[in-house]
Protein backbone atom coordinates (compact mmCIF):
# COMPACT_ATOMS: atom_id res chain seq x y z
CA UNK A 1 -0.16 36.46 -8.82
CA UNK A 2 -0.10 37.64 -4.90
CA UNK A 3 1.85 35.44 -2.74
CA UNK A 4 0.67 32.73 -0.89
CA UNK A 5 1.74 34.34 2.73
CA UNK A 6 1.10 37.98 1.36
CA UNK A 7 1.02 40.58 4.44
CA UNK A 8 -1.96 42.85 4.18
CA UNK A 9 -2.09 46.57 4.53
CA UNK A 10 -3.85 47.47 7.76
CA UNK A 11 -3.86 50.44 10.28
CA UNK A 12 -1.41 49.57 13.00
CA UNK A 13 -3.04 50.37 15.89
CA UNK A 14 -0.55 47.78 18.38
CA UNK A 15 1.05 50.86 20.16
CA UNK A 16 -2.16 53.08 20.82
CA UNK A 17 -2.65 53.32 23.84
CA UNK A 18 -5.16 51.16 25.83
CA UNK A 19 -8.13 53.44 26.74
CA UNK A 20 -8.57 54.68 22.72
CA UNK A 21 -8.41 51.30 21.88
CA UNK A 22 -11.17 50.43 24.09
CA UNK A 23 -13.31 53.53 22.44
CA UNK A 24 -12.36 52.28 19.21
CA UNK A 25 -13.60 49.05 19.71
CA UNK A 26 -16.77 50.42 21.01
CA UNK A 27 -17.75 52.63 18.45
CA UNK A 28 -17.39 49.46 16.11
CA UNK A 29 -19.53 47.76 17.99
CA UNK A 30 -17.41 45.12 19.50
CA UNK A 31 -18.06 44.08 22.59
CA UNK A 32 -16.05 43.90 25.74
CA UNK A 33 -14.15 46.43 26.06
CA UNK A 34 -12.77 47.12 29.89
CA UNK A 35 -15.72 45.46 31.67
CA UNK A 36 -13.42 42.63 33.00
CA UNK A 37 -12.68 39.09 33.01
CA UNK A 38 -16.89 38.66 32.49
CA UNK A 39 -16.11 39.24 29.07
CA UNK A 40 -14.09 36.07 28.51
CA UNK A 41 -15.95 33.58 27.29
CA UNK A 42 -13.86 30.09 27.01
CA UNK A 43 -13.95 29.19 23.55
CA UNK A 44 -14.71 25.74 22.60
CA UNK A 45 -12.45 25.19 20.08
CA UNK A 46 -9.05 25.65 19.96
CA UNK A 47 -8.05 27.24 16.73
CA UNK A 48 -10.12 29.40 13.67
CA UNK A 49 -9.62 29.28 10.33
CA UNK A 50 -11.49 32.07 7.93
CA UNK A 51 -11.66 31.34 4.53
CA UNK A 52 -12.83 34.19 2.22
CA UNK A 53 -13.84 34.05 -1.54
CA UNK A 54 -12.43 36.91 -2.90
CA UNK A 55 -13.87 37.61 -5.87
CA UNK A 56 -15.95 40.18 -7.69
CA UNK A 57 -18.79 37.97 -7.32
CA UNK A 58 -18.65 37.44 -3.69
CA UNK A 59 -19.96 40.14 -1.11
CA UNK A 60 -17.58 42.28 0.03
CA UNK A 61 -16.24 40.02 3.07
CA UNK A 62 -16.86 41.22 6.51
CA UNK A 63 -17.66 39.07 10.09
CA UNK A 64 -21.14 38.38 11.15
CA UNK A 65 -21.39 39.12 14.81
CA UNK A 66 -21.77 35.88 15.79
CA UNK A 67 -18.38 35.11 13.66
CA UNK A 68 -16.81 38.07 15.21
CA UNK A 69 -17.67 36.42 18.90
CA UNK A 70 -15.94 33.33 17.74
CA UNK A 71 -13.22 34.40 16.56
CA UNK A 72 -12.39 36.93 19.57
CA UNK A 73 -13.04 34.05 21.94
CA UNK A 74 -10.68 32.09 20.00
CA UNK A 75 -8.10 34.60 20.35
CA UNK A 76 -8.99 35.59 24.54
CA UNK A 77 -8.47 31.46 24.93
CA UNK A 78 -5.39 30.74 23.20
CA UNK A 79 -3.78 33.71 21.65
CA UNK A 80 -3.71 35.36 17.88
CA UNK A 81 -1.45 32.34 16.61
CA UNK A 82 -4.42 30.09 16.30
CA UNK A 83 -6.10 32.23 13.95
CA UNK A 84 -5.52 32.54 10.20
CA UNK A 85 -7.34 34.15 7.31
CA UNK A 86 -6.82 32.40 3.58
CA UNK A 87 -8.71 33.87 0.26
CA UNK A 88 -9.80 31.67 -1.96
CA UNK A 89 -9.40 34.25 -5.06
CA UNK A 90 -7.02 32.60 -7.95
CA UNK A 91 -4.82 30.76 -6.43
CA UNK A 92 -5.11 30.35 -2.52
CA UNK A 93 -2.68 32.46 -0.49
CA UNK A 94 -2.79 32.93 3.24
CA UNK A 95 -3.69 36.61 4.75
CA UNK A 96 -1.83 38.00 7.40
CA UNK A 97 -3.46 41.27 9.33
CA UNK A 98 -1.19 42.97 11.43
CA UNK A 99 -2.25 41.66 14.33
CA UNK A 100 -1.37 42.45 18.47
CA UNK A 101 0.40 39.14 19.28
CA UNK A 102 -0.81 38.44 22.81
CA UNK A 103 -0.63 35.80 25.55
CA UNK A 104 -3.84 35.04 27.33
CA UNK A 105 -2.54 33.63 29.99
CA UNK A 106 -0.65 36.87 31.24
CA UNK A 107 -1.54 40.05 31.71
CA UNK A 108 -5.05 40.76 33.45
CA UNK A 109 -8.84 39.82 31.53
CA UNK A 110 -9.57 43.97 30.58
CA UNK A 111 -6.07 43.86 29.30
CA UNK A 112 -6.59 41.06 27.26
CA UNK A 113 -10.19 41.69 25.89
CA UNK A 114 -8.65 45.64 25.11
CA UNK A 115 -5.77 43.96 22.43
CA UNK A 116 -8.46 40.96 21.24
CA UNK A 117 -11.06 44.04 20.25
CA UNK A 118 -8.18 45.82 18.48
CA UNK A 119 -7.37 42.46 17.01
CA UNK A 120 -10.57 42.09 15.41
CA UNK A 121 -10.85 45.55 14.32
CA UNK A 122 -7.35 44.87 11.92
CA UNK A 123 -9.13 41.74 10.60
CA UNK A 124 -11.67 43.71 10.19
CA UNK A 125 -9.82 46.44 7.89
CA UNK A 126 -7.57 43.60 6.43
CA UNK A 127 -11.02 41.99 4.91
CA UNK A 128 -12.42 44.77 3.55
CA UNK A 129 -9.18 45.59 2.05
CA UNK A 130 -9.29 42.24 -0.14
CA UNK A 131 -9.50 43.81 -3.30
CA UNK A 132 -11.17 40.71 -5.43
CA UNK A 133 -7.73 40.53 -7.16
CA UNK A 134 -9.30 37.51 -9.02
CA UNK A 135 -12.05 36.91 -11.52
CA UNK A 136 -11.50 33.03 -10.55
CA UNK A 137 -12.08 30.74 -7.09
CA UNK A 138 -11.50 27.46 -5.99
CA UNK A 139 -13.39 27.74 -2.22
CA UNK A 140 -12.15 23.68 -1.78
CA UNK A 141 -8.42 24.15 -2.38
CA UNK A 142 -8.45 27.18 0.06
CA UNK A 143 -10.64 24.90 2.80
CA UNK A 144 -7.73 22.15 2.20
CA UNK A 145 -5.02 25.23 3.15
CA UNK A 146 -7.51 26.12 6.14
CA UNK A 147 -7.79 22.36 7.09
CA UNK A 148 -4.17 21.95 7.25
CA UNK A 149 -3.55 25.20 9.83
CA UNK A 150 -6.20 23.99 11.80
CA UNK A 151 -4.92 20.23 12.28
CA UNK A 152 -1.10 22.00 13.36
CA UNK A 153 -3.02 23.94 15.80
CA UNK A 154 -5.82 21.13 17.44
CA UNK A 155 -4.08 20.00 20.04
CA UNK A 156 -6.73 17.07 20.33
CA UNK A 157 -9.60 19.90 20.91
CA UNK A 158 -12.75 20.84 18.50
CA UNK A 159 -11.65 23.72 15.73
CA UNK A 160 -13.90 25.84 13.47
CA UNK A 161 -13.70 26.39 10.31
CA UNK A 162 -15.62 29.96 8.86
CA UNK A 163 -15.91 29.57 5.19
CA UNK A 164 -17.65 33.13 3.53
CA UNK A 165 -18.22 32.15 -0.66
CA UNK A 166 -21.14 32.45 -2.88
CA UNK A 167 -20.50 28.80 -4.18
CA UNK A 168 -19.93 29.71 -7.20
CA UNK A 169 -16.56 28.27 -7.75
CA UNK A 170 -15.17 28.97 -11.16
CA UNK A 171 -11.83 26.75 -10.66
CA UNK A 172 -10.60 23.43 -9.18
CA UNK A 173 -12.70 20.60 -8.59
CA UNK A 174 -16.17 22.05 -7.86
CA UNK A 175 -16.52 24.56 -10.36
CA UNK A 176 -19.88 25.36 -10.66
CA UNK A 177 -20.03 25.40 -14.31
CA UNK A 178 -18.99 21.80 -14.39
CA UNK A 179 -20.87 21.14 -10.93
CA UNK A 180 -24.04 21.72 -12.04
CA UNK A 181 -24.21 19.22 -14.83
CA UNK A 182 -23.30 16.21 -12.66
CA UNK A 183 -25.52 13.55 -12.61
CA UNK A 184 -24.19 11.45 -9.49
CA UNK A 185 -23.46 12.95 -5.93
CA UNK A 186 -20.52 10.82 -6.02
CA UNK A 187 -18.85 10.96 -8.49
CA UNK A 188 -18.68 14.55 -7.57
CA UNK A 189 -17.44 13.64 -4.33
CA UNK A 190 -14.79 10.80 -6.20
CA UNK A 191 -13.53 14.45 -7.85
CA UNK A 192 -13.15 16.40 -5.10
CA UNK A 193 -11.44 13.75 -3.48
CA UNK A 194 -8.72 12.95 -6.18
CA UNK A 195 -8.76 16.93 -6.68
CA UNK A 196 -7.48 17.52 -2.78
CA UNK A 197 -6.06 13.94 -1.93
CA UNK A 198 -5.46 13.44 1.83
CA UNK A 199 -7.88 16.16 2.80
CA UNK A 200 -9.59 15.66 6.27
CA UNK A 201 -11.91 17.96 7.95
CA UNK A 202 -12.34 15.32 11.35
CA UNK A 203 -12.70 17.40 14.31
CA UNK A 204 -13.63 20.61 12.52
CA UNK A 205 -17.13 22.31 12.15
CA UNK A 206 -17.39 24.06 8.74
CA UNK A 207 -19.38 27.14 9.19
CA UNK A 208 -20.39 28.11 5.50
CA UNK A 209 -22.01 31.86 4.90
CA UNK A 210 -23.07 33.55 1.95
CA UNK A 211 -24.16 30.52 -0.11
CA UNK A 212 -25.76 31.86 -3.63
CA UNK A 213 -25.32 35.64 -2.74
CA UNK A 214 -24.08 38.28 -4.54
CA UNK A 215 -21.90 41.46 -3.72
CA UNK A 216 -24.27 44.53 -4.90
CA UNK A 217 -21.65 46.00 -7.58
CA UNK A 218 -20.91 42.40 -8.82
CA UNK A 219 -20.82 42.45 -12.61
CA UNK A 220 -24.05 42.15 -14.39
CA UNK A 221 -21.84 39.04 -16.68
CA UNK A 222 -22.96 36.97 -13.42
CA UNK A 223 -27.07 36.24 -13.47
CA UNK A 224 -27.80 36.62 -9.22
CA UNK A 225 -29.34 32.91 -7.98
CA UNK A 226 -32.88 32.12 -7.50
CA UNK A 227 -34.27 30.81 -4.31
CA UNK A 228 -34.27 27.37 -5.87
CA UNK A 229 -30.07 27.85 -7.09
CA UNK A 230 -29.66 28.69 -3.81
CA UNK A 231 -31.02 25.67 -2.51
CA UNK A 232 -28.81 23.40 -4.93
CA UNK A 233 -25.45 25.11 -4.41
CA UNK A 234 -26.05 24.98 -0.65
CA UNK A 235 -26.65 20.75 -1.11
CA UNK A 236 -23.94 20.29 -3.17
CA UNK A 237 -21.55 22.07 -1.30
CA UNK A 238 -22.99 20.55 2.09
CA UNK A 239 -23.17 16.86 0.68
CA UNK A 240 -19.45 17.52 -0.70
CA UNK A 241 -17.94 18.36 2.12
CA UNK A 242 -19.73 15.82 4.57
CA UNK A 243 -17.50 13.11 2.82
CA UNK A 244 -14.47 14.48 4.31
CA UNK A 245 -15.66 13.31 7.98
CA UNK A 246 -16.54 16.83 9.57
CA UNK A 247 -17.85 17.42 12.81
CA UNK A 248 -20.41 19.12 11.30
CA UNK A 249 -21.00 21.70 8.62
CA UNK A 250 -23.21 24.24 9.40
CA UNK A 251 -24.82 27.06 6.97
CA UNK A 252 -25.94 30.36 8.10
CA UNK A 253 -28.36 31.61 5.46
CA UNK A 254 -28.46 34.92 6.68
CA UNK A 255 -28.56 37.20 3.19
CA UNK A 256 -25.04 38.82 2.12
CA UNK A 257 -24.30 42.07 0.17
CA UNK A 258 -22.12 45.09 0.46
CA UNK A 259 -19.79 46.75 -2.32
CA UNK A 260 -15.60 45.86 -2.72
CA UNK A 261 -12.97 48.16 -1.57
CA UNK A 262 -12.13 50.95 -4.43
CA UNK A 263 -9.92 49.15 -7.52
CA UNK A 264 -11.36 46.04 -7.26
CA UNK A 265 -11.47 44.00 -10.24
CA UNK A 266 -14.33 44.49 -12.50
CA UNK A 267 -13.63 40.87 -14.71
CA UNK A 268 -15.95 37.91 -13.49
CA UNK A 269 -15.87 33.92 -14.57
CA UNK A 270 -19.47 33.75 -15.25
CA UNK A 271 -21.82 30.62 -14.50
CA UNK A 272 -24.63 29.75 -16.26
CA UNK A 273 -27.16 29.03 -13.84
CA UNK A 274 -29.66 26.36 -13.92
CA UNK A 275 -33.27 28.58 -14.55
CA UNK A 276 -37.46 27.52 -15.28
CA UNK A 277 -38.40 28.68 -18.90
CA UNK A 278 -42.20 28.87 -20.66
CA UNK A 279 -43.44 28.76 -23.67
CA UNK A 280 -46.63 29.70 -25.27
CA UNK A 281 -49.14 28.26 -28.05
CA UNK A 282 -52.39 28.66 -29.07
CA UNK A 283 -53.24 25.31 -26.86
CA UNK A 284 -50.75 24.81 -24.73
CA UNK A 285 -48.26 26.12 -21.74
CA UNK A 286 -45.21 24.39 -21.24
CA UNK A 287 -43.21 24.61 -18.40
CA UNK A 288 -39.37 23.82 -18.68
CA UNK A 289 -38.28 23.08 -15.65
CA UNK A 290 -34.04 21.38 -14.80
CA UNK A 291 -34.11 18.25 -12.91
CA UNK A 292 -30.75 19.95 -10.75
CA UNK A 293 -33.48 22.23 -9.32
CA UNK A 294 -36.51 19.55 -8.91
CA UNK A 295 -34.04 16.67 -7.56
CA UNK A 296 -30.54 15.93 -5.74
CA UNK A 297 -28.29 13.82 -7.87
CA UNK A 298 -29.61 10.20 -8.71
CA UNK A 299 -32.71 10.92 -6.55
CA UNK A 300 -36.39 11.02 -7.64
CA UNK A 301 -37.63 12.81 -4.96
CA UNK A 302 -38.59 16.37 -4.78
CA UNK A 303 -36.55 18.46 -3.59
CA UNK A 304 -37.79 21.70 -0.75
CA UNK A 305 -37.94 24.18 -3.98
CA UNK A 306 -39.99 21.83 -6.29
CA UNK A 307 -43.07 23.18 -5.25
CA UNK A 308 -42.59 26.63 -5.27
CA UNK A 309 -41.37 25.95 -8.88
CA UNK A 310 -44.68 24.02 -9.78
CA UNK A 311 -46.83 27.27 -8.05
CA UNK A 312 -47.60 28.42 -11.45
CA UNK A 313 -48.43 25.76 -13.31
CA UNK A 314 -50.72 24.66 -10.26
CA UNK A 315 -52.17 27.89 -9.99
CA UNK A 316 -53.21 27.49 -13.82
CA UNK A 317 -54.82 24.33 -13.44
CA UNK A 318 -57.05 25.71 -10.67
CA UNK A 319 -58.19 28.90 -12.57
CA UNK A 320 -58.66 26.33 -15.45
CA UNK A 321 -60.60 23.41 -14.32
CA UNK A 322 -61.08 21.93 -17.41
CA UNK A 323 -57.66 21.94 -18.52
CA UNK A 324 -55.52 19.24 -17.92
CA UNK A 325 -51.53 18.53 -17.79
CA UNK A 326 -49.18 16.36 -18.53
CA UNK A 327 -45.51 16.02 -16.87
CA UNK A 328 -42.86 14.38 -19.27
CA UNK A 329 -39.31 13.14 -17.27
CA UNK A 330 -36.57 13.52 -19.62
CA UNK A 331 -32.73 11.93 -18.92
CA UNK A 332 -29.37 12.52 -20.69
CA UNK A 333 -28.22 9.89 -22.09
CA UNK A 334 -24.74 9.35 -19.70
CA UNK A 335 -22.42 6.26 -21.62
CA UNK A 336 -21.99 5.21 -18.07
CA UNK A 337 -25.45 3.76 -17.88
CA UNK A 338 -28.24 2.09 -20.21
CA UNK A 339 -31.70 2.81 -22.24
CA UNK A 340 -33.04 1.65 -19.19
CA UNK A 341 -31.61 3.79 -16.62
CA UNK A 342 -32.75 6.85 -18.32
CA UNK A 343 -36.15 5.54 -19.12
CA UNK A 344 -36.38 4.58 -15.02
CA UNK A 345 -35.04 7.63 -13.81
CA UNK A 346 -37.16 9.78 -16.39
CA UNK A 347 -40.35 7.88 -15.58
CA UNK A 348 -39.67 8.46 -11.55
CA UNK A 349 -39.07 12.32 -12.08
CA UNK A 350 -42.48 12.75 -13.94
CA UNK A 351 -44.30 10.81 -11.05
CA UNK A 352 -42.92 12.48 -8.51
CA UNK A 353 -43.80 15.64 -10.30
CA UNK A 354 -47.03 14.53 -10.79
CA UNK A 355 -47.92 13.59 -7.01
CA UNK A 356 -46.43 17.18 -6.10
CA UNK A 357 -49.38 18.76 -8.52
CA UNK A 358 -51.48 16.15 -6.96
CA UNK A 359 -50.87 16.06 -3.00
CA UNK A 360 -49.09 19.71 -2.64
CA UNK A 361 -51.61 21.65 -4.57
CA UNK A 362 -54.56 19.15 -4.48
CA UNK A 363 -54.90 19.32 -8.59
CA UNK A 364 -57.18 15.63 -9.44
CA UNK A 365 -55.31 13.01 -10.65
CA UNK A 366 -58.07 12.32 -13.32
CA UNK A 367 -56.54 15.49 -15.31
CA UNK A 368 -52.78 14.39 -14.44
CA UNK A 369 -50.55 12.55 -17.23
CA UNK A 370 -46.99 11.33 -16.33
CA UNK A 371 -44.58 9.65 -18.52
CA UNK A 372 -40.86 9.42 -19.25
CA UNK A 373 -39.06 9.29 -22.56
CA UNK A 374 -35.41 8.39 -21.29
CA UNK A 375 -32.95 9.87 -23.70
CA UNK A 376 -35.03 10.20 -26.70
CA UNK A 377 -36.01 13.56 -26.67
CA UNK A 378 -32.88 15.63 -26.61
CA UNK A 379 -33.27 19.66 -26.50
CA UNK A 380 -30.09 22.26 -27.10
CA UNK A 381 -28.64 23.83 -24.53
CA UNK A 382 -28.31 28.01 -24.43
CA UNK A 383 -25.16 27.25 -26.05
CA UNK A 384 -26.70 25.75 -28.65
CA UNK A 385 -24.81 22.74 -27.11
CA UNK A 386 -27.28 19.24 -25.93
CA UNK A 387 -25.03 19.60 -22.65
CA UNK A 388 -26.64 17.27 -19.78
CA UNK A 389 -27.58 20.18 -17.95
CA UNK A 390 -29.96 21.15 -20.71
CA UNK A 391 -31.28 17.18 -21.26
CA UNK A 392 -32.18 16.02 -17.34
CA UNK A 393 -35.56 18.23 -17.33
CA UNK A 394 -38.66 17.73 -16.64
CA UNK A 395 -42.07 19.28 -18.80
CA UNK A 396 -45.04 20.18 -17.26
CA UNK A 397 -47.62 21.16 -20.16
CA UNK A 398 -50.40 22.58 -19.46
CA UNK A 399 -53.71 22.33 -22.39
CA UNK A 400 -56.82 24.11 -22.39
CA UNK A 401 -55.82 26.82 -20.54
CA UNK A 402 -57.35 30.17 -21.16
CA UNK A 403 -55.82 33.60 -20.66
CA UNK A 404 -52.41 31.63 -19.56
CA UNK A 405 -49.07 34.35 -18.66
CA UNK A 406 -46.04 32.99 -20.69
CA UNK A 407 -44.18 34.46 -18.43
CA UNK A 408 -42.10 32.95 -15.20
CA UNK A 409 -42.11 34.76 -11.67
């Protein structure tokens, strides 16, 4: 296990001289160099905080531009000692890059701007130097580390919090395994809460990047998330962390890949994602679709990805126009509530399924059949297991059909 305040290996470049650290920084492509006190941008918060997933799983971590902008702004406004890196790989340690400690109000702007571009040219190296030590990550426990740097360094001002994971937590209170099969938004957010107890994000804007991506030489072990997975792990882990009182939290979806440094660990924590299945007979096509990718937790409405997951069957029904469908809500039967619940929330599902097929793709409602069946119908799991995750689902069976694909995608 690395320590918690581990130093990381990183070219020194504190003592180069200032003209090839301006080149340097130029032929990275970071901005600023020697053209003044124009390139000083006041930053609006007062402290950074980057925390990076550091797993096999995760893309290889490296700044966006706009991140890169942040962070140097940070640094030009109040120095190197309100920024801190943390990875989020097995247990959370803090990074330190070998950084030019600097004060910004001494010295003139190019000065300044010349050590802040060599700054972020060590984070740079020290980032792509995280080796994914770890097949596990717990993304919350290394926020609460973040959150706790950033509140020492507020001084009553707005802070930012740049948190680059996948999601796909395989530890600590939100792993995804578990995550997935939850049935109620909060009593996910009642276990984060008891999992990181005095945890506060007021006054910090949680930046999250990479949500549902995968580094290109992740292991194979881990199945890469759909459009629709992406969708859910992105609402869990925004609704989640909204009920620590945030500013904000903010997700750039702008796609992640890239390969780990050389030696990095080739072990992964798998999770089983959530995924649409078909099957075929001689009169019918049935669609298997999870409720965590149709619905949020304890809702019955549709979710953004529900249509594109009903395109198919939709698409049947209008090559077919004398076949007809019928959508079947199905619950898991949770000892925290009743026969009725499930039948409720199972009937609800299939009619909002149903007026999808009906309003989204125009299909008549004369050939559309909705019903739920509660509990009653269980169905085992890929583990062979009638886990919850297999049990909230929702059928959409398609009969008289000719020439159907039993295929998905």
């Amino acid at each position: 296990m690395h320590d918690r305040n581990e130093p990381m290996r990183t070219m020194n470049r504190a003592k180069a001289p200032l003209a090839i650290l301006c080149g340097a920084a130029l032929v990275a492509g970071l901005a600023g160099c020697g053209s003044g006190a124009d390139d000083a941008v006041e930053s609006k918060y007062s402290a950074v905080a980057v925390v990076v997933a550091d797993t096999a799983t995760n893309p290889a971590p490296s700044l966006t531009q706009d991140e890169q902008t942040l962070v140097k702004n940070v640094m030009l406004t109040h120095g190197t000692g309100n920024l801190t890196v943390i990875s989020a790989a097995g247990e959370p340690r803090t990074v330190r890059p070998d950084l030019v400690e600097f004060d910004p109000s001494q010295g003139n702007a190019t000065g300044n701007t010349v050590r802040a571009n060599s700054n972020m040219l060590d984070l740079a190296d020290a980032m792509a130097a995280m080796h994914a030590a770890s097949d596990e990550q717990s993304t919350l426990e290394a926020i609460a580390m973040a959150a706790d740097f950033l509140d020492a360094n507020a001084d009553g001002e707005p802070t930012l919090m740049i948190v680059h994971s996948n999601g796909l937590d395989t530890a600590g209170p939100l792993a995804m395994q578990r995550t997935l099969a939850a049935n109620s938004a909060s009593e996910l957010a009642d276990a984060a809460h008891r999992a990181v107890p005095g945890l506060s994000l007021d006054g910090i804007t949680v930046r999250l990047t990479g949500l549902g991506y995968l580094a290109d030489d992740a292991p194979k072990a881990q199945e890469r998330p759909s459009a629709a997975v992406r969708s859910l792990i992105e609402d869990i882990w925004t609704r989640t962390l909204k009920t620590f009182g945030p500013a904000d939290v903010e997700v750039d979806r702008t796609p992640l890949s890239g390969k780990h440094a050389s030696g990095a660990t080739r072990k992964v924590t798998a999770v089983e994602l959530p995924s649409t299945s078909v099957t075929c007979t001689s009169e019918d096509v049935n669609y298997r679709l999870p409720s965590a990718l149709l619905f949020a937790p304890d809702s019955a409405v549709p979710s953004d990805a529900a249509k594109d997951l009903l395109k198919e069957p939709a698409a049947l029904l209008r090559d077919n126009p004398g076949a007809t469908v019928t959508v079947t809500g199905h619950a898991y039967a949770d000892p925290a509530y009743d026969a009725q619940d499930y039948q409720a929330i199972s009937e609800s599902r299939a009619a909002a399924i149903a007026d999808v097929l009906r309003t989204g793709y125009g299909i008549d409602p004369s050939r559309i059949t909705s019903r739920g069946v509660g509990a009653d119908r269980p169905t085992e799991g890929s583990d062979g297991a009638a886990g919850p995750e297999a049990q909230r689902r929702v059928d959409v069976v398609v009969s008289g059909a000719s020439d159907a694909s039993c295929t998905v995608g």
